[in-house]
C-alpha atoms as a PDB file:
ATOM      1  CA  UNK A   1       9.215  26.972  -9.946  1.00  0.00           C
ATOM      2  CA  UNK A   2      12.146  24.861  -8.640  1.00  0.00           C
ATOM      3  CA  UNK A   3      12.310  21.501  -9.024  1.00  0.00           C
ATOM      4  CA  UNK A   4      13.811  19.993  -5.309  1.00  0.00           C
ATOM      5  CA  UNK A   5      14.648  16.714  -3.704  1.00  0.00           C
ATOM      6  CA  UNK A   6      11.597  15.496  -1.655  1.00  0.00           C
ATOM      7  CA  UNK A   7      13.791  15.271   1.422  1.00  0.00           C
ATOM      8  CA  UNK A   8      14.062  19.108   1.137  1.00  0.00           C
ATOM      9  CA  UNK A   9      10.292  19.694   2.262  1.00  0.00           C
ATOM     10  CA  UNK A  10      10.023  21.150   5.475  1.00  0.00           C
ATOM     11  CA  UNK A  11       8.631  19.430   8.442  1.00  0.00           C
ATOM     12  CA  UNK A  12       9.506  16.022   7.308  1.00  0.00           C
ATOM     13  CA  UNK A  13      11.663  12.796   7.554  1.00  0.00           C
ATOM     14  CA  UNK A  14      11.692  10.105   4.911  1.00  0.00           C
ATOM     15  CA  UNK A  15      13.329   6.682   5.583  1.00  0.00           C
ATOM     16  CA  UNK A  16      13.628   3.327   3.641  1.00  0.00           C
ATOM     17  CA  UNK A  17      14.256   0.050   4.072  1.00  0.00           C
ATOM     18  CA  UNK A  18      13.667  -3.323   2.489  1.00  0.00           C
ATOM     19  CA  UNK A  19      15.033  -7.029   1.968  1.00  0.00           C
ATOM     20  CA  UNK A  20      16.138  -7.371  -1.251  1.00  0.00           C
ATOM     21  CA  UNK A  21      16.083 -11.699  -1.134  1.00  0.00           C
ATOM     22  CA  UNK A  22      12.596 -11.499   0.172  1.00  0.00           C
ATOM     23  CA  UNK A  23      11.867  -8.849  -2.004  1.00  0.00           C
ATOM     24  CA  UNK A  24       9.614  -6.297   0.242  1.00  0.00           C
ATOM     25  CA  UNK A  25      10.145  -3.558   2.341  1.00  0.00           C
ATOM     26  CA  UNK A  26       8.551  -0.255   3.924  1.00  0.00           C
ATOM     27  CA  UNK A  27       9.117   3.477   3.311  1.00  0.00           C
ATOM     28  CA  UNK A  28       8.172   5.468   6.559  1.00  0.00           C
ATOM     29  CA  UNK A  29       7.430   9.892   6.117  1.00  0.00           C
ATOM     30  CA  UNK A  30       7.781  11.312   9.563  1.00  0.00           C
ATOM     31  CA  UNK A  31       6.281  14.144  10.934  1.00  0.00           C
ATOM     32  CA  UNK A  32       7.511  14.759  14.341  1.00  0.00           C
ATOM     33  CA  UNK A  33       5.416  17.768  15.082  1.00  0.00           C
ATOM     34  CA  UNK A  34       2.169  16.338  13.939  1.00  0.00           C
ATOM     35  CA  UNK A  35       1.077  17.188  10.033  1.00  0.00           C
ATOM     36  CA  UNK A  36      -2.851  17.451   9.220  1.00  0.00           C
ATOM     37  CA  UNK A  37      -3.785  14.791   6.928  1.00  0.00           C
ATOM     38  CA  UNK A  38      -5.982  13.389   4.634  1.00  0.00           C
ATOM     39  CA  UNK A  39      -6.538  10.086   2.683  1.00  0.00           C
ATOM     40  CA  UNK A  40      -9.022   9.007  -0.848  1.00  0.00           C
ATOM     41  CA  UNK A  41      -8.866   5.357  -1.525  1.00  0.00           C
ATOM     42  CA  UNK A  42      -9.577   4.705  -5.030  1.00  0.00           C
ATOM     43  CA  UNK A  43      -9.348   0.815  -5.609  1.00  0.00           C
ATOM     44  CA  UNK A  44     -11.314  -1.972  -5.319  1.00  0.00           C
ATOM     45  CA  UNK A  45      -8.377  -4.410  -3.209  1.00  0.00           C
ATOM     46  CA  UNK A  46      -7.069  -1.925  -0.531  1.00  0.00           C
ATOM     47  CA  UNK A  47      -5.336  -3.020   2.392  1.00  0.00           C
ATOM     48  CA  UNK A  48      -4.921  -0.011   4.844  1.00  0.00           C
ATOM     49  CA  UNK A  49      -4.511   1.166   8.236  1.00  0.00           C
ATOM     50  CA  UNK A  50      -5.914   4.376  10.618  1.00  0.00           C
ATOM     51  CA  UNK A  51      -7.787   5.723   7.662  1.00  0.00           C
ATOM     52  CA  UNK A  52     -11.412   6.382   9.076  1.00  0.00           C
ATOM     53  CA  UNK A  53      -9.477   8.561  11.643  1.00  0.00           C
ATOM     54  CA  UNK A  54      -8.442  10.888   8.897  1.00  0.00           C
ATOM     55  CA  UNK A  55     -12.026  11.614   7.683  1.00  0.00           C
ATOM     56  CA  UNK A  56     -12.730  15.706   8.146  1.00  0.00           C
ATOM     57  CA  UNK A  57     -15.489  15.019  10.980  1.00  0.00           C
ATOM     58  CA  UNK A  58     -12.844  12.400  13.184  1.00  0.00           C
ATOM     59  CA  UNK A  59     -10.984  14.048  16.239  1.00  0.00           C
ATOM     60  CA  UNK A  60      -7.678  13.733  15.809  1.00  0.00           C
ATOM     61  CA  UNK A  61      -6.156  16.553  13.846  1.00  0.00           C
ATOM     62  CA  UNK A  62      -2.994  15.205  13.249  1.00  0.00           C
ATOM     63  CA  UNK A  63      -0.794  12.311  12.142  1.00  0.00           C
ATOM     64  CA  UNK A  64       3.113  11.629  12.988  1.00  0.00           C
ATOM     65  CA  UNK A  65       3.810   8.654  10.010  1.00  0.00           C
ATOM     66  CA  UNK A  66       2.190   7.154   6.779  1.00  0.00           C
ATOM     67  CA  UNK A  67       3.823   3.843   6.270  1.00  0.00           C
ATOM     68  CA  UNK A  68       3.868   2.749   2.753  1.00  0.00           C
ATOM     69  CA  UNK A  69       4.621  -1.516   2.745  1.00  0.00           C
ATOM     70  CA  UNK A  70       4.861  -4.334   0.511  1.00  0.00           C
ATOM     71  CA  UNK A  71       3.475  -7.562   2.143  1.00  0.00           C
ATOM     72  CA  UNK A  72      -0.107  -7.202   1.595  1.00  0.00           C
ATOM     73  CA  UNK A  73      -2.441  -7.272   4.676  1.00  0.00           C
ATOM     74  CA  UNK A  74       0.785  -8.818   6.347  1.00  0.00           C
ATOM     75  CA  UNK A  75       3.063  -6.013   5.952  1.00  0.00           C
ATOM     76  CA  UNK A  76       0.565  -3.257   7.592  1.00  0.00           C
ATOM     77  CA  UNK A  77       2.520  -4.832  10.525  1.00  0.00           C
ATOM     78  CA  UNK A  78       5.456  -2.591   9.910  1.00  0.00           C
ATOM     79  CA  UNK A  79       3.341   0.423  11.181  1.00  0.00           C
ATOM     80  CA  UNK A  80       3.626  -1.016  14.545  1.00  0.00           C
ATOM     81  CA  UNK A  81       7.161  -0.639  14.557  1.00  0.00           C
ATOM     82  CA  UNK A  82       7.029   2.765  13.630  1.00  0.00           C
ATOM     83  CA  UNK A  83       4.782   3.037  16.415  1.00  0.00           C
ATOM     84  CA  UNK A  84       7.270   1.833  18.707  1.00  0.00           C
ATOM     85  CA  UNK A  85       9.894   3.856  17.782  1.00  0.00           C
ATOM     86  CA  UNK A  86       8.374   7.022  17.597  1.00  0.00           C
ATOM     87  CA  UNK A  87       7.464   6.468  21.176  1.00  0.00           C
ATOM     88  CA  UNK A  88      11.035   5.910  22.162  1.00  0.00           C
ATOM     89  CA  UNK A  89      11.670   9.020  20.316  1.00  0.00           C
ATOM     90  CA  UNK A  90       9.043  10.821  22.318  1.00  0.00           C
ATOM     91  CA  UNK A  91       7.008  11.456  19.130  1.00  0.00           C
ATOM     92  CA  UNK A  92       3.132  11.199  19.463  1.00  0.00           C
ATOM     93  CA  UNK A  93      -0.219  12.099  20.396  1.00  0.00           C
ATOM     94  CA  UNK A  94      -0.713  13.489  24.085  1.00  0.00           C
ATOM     95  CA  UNK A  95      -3.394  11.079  25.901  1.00  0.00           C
ATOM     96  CA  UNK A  96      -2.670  12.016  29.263  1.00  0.00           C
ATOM     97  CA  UNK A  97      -1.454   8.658  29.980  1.00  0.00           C
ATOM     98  CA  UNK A  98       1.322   9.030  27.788  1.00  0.00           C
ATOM     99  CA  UNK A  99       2.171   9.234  23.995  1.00  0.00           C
ATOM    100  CA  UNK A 100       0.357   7.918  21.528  1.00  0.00           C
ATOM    101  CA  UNK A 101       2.087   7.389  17.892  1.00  0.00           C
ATOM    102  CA  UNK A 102      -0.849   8.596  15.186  1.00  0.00           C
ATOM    103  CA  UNK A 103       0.791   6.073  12.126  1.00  0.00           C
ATOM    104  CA  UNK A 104      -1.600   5.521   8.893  1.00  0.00           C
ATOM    105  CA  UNK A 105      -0.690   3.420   6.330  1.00  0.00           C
ATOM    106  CA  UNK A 106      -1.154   1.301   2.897  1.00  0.00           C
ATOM    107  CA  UNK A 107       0.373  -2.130   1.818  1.00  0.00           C
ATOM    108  CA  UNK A 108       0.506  -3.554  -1.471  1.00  0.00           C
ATOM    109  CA  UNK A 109       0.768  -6.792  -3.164  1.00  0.00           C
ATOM    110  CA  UNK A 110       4.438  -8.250  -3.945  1.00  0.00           C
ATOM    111  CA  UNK A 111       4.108 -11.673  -1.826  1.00  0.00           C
ATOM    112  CA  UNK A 112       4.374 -13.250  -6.300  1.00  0.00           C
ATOM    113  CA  UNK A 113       7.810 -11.843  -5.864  1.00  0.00           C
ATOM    114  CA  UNK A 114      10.814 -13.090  -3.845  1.00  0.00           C
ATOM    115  CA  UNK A 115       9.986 -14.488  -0.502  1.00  0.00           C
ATOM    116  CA  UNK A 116       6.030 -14.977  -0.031  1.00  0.00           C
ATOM    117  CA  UNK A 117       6.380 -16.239   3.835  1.00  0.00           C
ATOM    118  CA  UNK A 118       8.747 -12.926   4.517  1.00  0.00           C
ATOM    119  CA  UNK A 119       6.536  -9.809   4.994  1.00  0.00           C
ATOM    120  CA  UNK A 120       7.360  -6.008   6.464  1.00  0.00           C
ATOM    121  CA  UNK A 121       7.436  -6.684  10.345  1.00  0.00           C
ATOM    122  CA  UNK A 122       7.644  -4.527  13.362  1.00  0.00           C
ATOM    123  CA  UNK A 123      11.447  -4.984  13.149  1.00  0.00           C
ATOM    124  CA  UNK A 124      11.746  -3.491   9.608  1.00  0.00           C
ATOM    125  CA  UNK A 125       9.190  -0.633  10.614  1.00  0.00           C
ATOM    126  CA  UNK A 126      11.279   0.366  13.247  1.00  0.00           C
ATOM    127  CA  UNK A 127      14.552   0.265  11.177  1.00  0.00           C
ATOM    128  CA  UNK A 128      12.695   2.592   8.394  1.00  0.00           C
ATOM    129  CA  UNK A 129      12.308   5.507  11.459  1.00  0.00           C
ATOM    130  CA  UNK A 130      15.710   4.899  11.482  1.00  0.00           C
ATOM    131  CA  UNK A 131      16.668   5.171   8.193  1.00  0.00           C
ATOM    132  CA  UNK A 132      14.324   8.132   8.402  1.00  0.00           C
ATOM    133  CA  UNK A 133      16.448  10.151  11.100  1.00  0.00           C
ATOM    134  CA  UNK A 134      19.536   9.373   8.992  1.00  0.00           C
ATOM    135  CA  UNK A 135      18.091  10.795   5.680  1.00  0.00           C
ATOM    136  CA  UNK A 136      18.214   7.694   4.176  1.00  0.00           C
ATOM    137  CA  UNK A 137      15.548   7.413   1.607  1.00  0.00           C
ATOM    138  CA  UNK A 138      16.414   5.600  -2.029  1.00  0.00           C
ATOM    139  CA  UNK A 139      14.291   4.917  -5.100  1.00  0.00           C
ATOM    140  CA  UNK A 140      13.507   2.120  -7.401  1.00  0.00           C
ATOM    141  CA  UNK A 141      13.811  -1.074  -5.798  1.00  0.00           C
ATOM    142  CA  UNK A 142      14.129   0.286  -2.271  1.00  0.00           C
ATOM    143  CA  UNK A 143      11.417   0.648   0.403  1.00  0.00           C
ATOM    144  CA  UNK A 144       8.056  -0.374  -1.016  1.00  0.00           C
ATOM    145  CA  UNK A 145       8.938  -0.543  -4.267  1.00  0.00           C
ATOM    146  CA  UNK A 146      11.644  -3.401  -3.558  1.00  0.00           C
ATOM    147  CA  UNK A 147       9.026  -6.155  -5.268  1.00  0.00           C
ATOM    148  CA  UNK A 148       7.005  -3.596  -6.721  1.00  0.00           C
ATOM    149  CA  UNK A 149       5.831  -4.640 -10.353  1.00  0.00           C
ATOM    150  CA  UNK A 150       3.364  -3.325 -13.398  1.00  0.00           C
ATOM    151  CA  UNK A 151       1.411  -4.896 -16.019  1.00  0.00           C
ATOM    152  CA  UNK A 152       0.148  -7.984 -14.408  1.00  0.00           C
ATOM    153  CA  UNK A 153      -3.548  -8.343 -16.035  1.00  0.00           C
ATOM    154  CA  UNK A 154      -2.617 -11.819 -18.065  1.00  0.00           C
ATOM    155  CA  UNK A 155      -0.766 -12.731 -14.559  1.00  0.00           C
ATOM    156  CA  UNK A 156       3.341 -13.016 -13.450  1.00  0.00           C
ATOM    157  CA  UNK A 157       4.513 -13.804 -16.500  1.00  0.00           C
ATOM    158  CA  UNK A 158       3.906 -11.141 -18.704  1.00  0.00           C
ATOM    159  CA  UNK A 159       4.732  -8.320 -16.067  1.00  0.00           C
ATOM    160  CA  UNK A 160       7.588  -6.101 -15.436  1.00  0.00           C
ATOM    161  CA  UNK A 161       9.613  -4.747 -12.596  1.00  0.00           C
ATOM    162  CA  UNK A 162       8.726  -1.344 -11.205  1.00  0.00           C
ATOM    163  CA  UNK A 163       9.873   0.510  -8.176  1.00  0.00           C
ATOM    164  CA  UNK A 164       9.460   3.536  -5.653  1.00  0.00           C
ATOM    165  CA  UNK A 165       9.836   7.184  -6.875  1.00  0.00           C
ATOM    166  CA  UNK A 166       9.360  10.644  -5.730  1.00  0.00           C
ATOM    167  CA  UNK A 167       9.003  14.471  -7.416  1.00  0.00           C
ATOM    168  CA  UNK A 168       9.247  17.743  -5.796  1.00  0.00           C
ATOM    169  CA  UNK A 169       8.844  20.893  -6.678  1.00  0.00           C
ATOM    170  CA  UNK A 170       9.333  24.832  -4.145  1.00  0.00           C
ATOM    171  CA  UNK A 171       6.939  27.804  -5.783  1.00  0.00           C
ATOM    172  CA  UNK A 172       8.352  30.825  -3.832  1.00  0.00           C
ATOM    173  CA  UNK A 173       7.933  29.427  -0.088  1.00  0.00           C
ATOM    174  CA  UNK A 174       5.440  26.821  -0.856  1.00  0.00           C
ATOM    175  CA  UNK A 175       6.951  22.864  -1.036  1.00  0.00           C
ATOM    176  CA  UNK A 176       4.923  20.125  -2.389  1.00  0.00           C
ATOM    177  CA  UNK A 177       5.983  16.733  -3.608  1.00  0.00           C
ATOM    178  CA  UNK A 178       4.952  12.859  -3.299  1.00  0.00           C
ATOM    179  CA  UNK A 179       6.447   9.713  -2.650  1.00  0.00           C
ATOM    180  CA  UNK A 180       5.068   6.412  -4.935  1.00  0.00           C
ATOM    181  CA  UNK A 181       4.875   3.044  -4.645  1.00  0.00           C
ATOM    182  CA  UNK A 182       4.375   1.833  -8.102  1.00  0.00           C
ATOM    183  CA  UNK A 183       2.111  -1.708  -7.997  1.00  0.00           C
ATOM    184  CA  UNK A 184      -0.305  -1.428 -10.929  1.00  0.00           C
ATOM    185  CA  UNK A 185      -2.527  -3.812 -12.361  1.00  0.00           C
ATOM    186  CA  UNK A 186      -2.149  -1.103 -15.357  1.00  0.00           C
ATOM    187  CA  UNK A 187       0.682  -0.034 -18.313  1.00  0.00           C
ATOM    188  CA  UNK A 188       2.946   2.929 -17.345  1.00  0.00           C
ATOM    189  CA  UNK A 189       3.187   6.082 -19.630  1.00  0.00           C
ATOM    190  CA  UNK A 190       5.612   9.152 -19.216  1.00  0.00           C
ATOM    191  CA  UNK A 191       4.278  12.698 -19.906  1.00  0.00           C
ATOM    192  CA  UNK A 192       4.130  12.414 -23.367  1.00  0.00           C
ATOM    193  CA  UNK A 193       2.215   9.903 -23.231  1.00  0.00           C
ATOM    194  CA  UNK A 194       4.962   6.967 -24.504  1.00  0.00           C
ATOM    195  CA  UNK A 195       4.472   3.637 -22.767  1.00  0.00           C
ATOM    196  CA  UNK A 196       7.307   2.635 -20.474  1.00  0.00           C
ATOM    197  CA  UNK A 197       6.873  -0.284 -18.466  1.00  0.00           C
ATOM    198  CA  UNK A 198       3.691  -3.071 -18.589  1.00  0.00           C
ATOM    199  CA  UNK A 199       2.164  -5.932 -19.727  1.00  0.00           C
ATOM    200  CA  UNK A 200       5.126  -7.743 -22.678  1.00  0.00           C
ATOM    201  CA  UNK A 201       3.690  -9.779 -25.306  1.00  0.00           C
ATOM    202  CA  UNK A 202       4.321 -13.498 -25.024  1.00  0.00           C
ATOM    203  CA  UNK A 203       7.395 -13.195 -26.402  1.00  0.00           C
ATOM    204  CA  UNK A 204       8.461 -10.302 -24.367  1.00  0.00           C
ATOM    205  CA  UNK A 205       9.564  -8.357 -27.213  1.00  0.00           C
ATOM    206  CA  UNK A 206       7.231  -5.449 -26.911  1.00  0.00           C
ATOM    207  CA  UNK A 207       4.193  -4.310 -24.847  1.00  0.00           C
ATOM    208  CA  UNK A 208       0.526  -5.389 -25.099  1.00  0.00           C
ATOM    209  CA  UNK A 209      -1.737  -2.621 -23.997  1.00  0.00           C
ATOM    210  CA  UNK A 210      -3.531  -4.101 -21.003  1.00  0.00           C
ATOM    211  CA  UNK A 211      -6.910  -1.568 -21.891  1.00  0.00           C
ATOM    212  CA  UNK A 212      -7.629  -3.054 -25.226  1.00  0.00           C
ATOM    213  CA  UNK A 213      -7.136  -6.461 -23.845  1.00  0.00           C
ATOM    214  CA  UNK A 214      -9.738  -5.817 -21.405  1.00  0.00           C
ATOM    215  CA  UNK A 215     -11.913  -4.967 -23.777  1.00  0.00           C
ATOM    216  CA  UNK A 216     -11.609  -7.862 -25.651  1.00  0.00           C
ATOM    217  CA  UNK A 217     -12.451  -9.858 -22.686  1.00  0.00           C
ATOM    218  CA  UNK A 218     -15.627  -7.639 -21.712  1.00  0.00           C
ATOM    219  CA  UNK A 219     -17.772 -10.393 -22.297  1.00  0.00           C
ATOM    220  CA  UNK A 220     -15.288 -12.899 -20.460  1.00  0.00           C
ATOM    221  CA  UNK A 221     -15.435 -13.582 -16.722  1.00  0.00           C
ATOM    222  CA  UNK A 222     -11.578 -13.560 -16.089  1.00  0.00           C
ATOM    223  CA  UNK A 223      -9.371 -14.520 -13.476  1.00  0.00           C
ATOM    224  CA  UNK A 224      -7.932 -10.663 -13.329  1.00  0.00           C
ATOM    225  CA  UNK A 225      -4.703 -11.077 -11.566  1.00  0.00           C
ATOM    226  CA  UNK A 226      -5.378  -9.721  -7.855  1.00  0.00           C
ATOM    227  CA  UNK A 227      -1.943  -8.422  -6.719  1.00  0.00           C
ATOM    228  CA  UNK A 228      -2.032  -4.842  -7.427  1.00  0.00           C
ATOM    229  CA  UNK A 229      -2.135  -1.419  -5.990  1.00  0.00           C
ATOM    230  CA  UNK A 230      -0.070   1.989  -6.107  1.00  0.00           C
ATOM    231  CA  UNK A 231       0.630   3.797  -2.989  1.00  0.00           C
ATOM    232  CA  UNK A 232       1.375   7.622  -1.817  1.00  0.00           C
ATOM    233  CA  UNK A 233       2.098  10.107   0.088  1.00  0.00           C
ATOM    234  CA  UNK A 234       1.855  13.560  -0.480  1.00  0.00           C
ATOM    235  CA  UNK A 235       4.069  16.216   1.325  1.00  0.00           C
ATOM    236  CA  UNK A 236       3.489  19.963   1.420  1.00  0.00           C
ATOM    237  CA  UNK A 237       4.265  22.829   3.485  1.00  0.00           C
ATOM    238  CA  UNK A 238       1.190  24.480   2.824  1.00  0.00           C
ATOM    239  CA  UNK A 239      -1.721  25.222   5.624  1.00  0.00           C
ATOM    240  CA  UNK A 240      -4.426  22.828   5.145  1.00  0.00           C
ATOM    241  CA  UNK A 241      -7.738  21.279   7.094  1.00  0.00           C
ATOM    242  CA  UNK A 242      -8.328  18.353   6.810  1.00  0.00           C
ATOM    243  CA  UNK A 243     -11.107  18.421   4.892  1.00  0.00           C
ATOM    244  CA  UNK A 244      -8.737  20.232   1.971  1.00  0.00           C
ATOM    245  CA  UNK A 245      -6.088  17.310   2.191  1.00  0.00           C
ATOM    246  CA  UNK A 246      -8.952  14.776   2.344  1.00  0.00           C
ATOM    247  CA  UNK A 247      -9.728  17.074  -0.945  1.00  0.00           C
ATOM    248  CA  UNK A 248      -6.616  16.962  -2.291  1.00  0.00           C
ATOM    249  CA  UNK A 249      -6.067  13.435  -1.954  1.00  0.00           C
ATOM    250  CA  UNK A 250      -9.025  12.897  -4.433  1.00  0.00           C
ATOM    251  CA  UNK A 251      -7.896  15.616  -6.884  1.00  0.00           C
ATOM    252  CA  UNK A 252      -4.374  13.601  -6.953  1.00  0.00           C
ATOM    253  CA  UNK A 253      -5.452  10.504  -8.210  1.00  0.00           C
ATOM    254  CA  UNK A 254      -5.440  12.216 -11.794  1.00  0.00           C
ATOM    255  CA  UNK A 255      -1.999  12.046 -11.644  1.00  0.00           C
ATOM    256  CA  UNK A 256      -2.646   8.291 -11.658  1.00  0.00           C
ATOM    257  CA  UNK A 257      -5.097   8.453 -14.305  1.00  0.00           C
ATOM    258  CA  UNK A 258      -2.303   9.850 -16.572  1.00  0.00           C
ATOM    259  CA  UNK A 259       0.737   7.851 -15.891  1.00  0.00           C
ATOM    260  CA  UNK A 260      -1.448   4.299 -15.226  1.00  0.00           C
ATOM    261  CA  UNK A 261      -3.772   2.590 -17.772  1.00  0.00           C
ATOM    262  CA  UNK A 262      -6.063   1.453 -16.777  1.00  0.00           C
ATOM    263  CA  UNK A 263      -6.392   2.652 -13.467  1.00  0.00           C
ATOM    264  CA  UNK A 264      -8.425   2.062  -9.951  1.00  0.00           C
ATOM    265  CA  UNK A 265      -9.587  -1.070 -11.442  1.00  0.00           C
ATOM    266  CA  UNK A 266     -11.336  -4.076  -8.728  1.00  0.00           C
ATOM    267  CA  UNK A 267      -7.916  -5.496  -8.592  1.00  0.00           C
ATOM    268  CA  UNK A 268      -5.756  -2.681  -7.392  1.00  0.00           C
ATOM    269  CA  UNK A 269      -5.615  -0.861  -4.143  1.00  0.00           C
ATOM    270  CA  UNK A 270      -4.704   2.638  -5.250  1.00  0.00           C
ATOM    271  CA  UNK A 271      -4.421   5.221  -2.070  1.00  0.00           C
ATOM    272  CA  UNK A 272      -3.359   8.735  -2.125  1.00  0.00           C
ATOM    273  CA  UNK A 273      -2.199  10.073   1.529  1.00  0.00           C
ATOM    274  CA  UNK A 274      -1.527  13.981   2.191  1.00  0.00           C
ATOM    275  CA  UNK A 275       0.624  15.442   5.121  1.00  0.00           C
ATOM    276  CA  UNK A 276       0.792  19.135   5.523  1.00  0.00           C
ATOM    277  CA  UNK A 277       2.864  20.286   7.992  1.00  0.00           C
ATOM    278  CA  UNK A 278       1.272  24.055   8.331  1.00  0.00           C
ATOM    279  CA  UNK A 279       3.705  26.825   7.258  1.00  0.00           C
ATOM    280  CA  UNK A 280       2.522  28.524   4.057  1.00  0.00           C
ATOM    281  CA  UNK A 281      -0.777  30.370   3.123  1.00  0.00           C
ATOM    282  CA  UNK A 282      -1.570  28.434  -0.138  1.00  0.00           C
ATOM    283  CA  UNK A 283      -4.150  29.122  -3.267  1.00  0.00           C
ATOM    284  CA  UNK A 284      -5.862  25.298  -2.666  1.00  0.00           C
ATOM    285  CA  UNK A 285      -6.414  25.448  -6.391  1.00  0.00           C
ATOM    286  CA  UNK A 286      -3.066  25.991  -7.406  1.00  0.00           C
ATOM    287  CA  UNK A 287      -1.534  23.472  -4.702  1.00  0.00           C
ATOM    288  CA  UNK A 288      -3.978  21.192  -6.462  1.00  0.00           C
ATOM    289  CA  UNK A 289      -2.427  21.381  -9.845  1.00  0.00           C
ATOM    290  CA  UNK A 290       1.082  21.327  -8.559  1.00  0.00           C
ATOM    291  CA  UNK A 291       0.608  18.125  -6.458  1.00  0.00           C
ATOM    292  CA  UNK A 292      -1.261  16.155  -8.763  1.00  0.00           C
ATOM    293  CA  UNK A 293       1.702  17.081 -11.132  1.00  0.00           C
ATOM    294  CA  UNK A 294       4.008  15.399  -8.788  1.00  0.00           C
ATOM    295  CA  UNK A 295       2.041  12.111  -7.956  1.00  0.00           C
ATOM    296  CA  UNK A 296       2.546  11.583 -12.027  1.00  0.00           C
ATOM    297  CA  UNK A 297       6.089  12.697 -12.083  1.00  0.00           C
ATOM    298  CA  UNK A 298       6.760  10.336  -8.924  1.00  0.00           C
ATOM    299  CA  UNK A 299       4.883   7.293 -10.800  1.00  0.00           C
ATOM    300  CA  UNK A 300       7.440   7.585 -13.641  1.00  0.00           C
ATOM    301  CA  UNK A 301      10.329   8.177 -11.619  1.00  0.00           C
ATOM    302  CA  UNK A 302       9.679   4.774  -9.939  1.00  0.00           C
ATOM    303  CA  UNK A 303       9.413   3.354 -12.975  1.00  0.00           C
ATOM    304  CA  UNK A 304      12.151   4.681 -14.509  1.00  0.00           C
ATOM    305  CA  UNK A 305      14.541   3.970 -11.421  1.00  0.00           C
ATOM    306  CA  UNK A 306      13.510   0.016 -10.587  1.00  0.00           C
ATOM    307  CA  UNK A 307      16.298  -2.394 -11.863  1.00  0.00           C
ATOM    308  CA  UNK A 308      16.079  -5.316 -13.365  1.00  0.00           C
ATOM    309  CA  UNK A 309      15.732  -8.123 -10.734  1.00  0.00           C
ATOM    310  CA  UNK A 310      13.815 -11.266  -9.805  1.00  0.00           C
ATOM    311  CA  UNK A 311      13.816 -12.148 -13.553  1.00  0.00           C
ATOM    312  CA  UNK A 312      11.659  -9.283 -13.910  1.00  0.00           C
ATOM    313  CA  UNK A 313      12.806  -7.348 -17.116  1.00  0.00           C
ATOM    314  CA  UNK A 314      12.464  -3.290 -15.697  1.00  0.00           C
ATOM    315  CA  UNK A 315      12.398   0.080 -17.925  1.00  0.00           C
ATOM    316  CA  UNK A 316      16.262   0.764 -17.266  1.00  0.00           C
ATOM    317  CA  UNK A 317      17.147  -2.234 -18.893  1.00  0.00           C
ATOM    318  CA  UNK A 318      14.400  -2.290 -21.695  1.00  0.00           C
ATOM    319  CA  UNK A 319      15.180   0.873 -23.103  1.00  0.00           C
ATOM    320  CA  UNK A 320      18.776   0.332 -24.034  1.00  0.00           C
END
């Protein structure tokens, strides 16, 4: 096992773009050729686009984008500009009566950060195909993860800055890896299980674990902070249906479940995408393992990579 640069995995483009005043941005994965796809949403406050047409039993076989966006239900307007500019590039679904762009995608909450009445547009959609075709994809506070933030149960205050972040791994011929947007409601915890980024005590000195304080509150009705919600995209070169990326969209949110606590809660959004773009016999099982590995990995890597910024203390700067 190899671990590779997510760019590396065949049948793919991944481009990002953002405005860092405002705050918000868009990451765009391309597949020209069409990749089978799949899709499990998990929380309770998703904002989404062209997901019913992934389920198993829905015609079309295959997508050309996921669009991952801050902006909340406003920013699922970048997808549009993908749209467009995968038509000018001649990339899309054959109607007959010309091409026809198949773009899913997932927004999340960072309108408490920056610029609330600047959102992810059709302009900055089509400038993130762009950035695509150039091979310009960055991480931490780039793309989606430009206002991305964690640990927000007791509200703005007491959260921390997070970011976008990606993992990849080649087994032989097969590639797999995701691509994270890293909005959670939850605390963040690397692979040994060590909190690195959530909700700081009052004084900002050290964490508070946002589970136990939820369970102090069980008998509480409280306000729970609503602007949440991890994003992601698989990628793999592996053969699938779509009925085994709808599959292994589901099996991926454990690698949420182990970097994010607590997880999928009413107040998050959390979506899993998968593109496969069809070259390599797979063991399902086994691709299973290995992606939900790398939706994990790509949650701390986000973490780790967001800067400081918007007074926002971030992981880089809290572990020195």
């Amino acid at each position: 096992m190899n671990i590779i640069d997510i760019n590396n995995i065949h049948g793919f483009k991944i481009g990002s773009t953002e405005n860092a005043e405002a705050a918000t941005g868009v990451t765009v994965i391309i597949s020209e050729a069409g990749a089978t796809a799949g899709v499990d949403v998990r929380g309770g406050g998703p904002a989404t686009r062209e997901t019913d047409l992934l389920k198993p039993e829905n015609m079309v076989q295959q997508i050309n984008a996921v669009v991952l966006s801050g902006g909340s239900a406003y920013g699922l307007e970048a997808a549009s500009g993908v749209m467009d500019e995968l038509e000018k590039r001649n990339v899309g679904f054959e109607t007959g009566f010309g091409l026809v762009p198949i773009v899913c995608g997932a927004s999340l909450f960072d309108l408490c950060v920056g610029k609330s009445d600047v959102r992810p547009d059709k302009a900055m959609g089509s400038v993130a195909v762009e950035k695509a075709f150039q091979g310009s994809f960055e991480h931490g506070n780039h793309g989606a993860g430009t206002g991305a933030t964690v640990g927000k149960y007791k509200g703005p205050g007491r959260m921390m800055k997070s970011g976008q972040g990606s993992s990849a791994i080649e087994v032989g011929k097969l590639q797999v890896g995701a691509i994270s947007a890293v909005n959670a409601l939850g605390d963040i915890f690397d692979e040994e299980g060590t909190e690195i980024a959530g909700m700081l005590s009052e004084d900002g000195m050290s964490f508070t674990p946002t589970a136990e304080i939820i369970m102090k509150d069980m008998s509480e009705q409280f306000d729970v902070f609503k602007g949440n919600t991890t994003i992601t995209c698989i990628i793999t070169n592996a053969i699938l249906t779509k009925a085994q990326c709808t599959k292994l969209a589901s099996i991926a949110h454990d690698g949420y479940a182990r970097a994010i606590k607590p997880v999928h809660s009413t107040a998050d959004g959390d979506t899993i995408f998968v593109m496969a773009s069809g070259e390599v016999e797979v063991n399902f099982d086994a691709l299973a393992v290995a992606a939900t590995d790398q939706v994990q990995r790509a949650i701390i890597d986000g973490t780790k990579k967001a800067e400081s910024a918007y007074g926002l203390l971030a992981y880089s700067e809290r572990k020195k």
